[in-house]
Protein backbone atom coordinates (compact mmCIF):
# COMPACT_ATOMS: atom_id res chain seq x y z
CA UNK A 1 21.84 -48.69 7.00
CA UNK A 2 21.11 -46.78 3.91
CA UNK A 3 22.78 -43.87 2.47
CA UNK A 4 20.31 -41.38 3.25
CA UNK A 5 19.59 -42.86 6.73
CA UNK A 6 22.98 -42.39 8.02
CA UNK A 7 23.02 -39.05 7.07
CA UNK A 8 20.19 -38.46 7.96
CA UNK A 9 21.51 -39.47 11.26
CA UNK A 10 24.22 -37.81 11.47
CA UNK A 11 21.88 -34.40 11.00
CA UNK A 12 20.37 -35.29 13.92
CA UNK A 13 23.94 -35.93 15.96
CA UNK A 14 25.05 -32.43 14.78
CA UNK A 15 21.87 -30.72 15.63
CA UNK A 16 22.04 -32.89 19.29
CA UNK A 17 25.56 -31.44 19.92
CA UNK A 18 25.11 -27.77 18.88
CA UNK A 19 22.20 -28.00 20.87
CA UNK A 20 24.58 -29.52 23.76
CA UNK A 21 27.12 -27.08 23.64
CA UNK A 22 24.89 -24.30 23.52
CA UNK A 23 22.89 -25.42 26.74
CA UNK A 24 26.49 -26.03 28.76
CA UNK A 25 27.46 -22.81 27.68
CA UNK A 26 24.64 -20.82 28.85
CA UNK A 27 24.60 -22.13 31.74
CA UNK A 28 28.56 -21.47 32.18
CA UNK A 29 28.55 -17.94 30.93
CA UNK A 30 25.16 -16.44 30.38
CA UNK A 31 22.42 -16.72 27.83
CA UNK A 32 23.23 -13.08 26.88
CA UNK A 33 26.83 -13.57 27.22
CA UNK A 34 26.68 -16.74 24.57
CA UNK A 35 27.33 -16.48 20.85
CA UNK A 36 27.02 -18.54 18.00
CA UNK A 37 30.56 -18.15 17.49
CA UNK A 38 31.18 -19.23 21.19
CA UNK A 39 29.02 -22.21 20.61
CA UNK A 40 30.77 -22.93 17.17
CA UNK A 41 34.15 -22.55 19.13
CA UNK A 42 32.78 -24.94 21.98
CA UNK A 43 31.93 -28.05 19.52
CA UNK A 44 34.89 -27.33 16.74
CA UNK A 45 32.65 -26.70 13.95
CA UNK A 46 32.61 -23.74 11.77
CA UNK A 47 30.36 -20.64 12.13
CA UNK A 48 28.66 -21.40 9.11
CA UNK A 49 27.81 -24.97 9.96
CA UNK A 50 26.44 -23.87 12.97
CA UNK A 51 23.44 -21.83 10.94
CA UNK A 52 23.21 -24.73 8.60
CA UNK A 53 20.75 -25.63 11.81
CA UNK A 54 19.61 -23.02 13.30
CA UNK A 55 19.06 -19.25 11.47
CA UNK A 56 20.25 -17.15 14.80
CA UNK A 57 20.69 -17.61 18.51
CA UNK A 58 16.79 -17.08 19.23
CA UNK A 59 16.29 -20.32 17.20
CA UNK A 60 18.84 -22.73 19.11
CA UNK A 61 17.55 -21.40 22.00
CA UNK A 62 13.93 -21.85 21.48
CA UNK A 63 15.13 -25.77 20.27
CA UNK A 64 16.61 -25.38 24.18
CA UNK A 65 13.21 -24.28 25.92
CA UNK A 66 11.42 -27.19 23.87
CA UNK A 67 13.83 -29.75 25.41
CA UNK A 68 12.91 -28.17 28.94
CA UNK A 69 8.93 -28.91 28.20
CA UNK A 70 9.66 -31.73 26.92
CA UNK A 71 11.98 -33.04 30.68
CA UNK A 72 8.94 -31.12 32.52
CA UNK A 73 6.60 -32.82 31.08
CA UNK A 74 8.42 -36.48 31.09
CA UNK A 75 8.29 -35.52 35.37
CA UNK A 76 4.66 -34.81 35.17
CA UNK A 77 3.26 -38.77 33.38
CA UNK A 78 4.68 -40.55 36.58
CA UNK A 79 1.44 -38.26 38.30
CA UNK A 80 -0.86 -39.14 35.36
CA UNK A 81 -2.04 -42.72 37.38
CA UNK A 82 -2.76 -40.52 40.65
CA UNK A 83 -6.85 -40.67 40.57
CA UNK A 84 -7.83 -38.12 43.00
CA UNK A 85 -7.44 -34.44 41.19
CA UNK A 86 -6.68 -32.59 44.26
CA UNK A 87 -3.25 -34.67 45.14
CA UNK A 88 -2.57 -34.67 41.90
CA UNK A 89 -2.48 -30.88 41.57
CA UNK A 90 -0.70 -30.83 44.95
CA UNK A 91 2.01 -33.06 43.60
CA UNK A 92 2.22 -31.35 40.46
CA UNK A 93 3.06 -28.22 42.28
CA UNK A 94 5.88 -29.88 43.93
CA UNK A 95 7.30 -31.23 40.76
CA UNK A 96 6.91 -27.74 39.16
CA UNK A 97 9.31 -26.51 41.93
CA UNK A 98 11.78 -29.26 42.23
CA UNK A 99 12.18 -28.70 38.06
CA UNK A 100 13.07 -24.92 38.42
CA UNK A 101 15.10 -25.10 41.35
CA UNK A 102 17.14 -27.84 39.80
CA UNK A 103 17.67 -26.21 36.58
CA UNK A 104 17.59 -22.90 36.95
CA UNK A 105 19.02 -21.80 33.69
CA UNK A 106 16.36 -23.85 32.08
CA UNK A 107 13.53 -22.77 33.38
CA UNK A 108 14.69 -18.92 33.07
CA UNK A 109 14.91 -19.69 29.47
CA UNK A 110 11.66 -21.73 29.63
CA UNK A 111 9.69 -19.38 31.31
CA UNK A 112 11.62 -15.60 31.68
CA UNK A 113 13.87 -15.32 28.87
CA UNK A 114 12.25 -12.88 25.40
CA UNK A 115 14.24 -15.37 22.95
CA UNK A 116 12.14 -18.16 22.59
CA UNK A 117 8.84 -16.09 22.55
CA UNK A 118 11.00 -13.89 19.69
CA UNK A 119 11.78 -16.56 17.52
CA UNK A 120 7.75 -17.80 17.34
CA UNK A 121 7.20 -14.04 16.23
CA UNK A 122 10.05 -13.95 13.92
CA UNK A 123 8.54 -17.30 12.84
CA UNK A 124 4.80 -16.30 12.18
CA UNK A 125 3.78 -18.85 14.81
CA UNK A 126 0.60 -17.66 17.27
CA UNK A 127 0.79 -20.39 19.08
CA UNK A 128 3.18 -21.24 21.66
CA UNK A 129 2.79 -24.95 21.76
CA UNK A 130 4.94 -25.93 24.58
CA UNK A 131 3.06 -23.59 27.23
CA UNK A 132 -0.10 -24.39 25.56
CA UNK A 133 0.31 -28.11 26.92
CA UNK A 134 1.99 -27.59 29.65
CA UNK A 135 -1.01 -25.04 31.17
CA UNK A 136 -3.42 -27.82 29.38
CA UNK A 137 -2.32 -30.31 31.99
CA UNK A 138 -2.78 -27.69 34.56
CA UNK A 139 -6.13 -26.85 33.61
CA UNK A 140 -7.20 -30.10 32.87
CA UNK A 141 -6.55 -31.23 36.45
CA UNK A 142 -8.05 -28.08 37.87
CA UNK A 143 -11.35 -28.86 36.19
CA UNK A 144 -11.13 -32.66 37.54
CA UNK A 145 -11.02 -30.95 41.41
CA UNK A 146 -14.18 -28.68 40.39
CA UNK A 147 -15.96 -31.81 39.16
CA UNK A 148 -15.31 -33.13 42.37
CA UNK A 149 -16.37 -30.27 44.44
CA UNK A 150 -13.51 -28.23 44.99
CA UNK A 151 -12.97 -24.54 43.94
CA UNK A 152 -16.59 -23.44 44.22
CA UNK A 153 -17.69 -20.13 42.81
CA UNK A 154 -14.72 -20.00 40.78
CA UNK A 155 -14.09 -19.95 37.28
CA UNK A 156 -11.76 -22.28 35.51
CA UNK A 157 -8.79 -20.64 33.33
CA UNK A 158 -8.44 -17.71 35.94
CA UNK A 159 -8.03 -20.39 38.98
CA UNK A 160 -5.54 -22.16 36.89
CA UNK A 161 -3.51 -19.31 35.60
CA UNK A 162 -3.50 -18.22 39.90
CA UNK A 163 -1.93 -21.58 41.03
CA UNK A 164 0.74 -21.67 38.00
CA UNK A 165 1.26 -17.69 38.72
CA UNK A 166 1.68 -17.91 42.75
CA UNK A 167 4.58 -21.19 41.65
CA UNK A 168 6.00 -19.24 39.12
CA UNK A 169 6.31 -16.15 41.31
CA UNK A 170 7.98 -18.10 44.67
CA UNK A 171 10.36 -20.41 41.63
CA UNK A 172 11.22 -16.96 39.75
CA UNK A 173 12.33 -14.77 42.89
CA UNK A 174 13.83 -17.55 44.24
CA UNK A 175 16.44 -18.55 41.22
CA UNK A 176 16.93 -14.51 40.47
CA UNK A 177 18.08 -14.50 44.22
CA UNK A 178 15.61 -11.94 45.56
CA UNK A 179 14.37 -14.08 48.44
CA UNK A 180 18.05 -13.52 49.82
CA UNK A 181 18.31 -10.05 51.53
CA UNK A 182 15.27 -9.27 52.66
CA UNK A 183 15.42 -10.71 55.89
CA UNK A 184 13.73 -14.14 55.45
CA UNK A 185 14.69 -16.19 58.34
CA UNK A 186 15.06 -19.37 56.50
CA UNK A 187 15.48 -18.18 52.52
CA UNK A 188 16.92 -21.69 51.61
CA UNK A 189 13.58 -23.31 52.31
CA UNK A 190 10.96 -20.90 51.80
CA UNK A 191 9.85 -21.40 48.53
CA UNK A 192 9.04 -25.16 49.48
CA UNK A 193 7.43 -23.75 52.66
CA UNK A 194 5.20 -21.09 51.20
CA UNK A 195 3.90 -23.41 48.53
CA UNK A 196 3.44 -25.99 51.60
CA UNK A 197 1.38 -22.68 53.16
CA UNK A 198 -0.11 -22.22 49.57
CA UNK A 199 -1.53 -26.03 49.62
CA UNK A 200 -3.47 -25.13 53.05
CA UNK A 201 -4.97 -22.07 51.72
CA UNK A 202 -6.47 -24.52 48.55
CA UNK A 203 -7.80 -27.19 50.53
CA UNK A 204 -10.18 -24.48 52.06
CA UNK A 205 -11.93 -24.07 48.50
């Protein structure tokens, strides 16, 4: 290995393990609660090494939130071969949920959290790439079941942005804990129930 690839290498080990320690210690203490000294602390590397990488917090944890589209969207190929539209939006919604409700932290910073969305601004970037493809795939399918009949008298983007709304709604108060409380008789399965209840009210359109 040359030179310049093995340093080039090791770059890329650095950046893997700031972006390592940052994600454990979010998840241990808090994404407000985490520092770039903390994180500097966490992987014995100086302060100043640390922005070497990344100019501020916002920026390691937008690198984070990519890594999160990138595991979502790794979950939603293996539903790529499924031919008929309408399962494969069905399943897609059940992936969706098992993602957030298995990492929680991730998806609040995917999907909640002003950082990421900061850092594009601070950045000049219009574009928010990773939610662009992510809703693509949604919308995408969505047009497939109007092709084949479903969802008449209704218009594309708005009945995609519903289904990934009414998931994002039952994930979100879910992982923030406000399904507990409010005297749900079974709050440890509802959010797999309603979407189950969700899926009858679609195959009616």
């Amino acid at each position: 290995m040359a030179i310049s690839d093995r340093k080039a290498r090791e770059k890329e080990d650095l950046k893997a393990l700031i972006l390592s320690g940052a994600k454990k210690l979010f998840v241990e203490k808090g994404i407000e609660q985490t520092t770039i000294r903390n994180i500097a602390d966490a992987i014995d590397y100086s302060v100043g090494t640390v922005y070497v990488y990344f100019k501020d917090k916002n920026a390691i944890f937008h690198a984070l939130h990519t890594q999160g589209f990138t595991q979502l969207g790794g979950e939603f190929k293996v539903l790529f071969h499924v031919s008929d539209p309408m399962e494969r939006l069905r399943a897609m919604g059940r992936v969706y949920i098992n993602f957030a409700l298995q990492n929680p932290d991730m998806y609040d910073l995917m999907f909640n959290l002003k950082a990421p969305m900061e850092f594009l601004n601070d950045a000049k970037k219009e574009e928010w790439s990773e939610g662009k493809g992510t809703f693509g795939v949604l919308r995408t399918t969505v047009e497939q079941c109007m092709t084949d009949g479903h969802f008449k008298g209704h218009n594309l983007e708005p009945t995609a942005f519903m289904i990934w709304s009414m998931v994002h709604g039952m994930v979100s108060l879910e992982i923030s804990k406000r399904s507990l409380g409010v005297n749900i008789q079974q709050p440890e399965t509802i959010v797999v129930a309603a979407y189950e209840e969700f899926l009858k009210i679609m195959d009616r359109v």
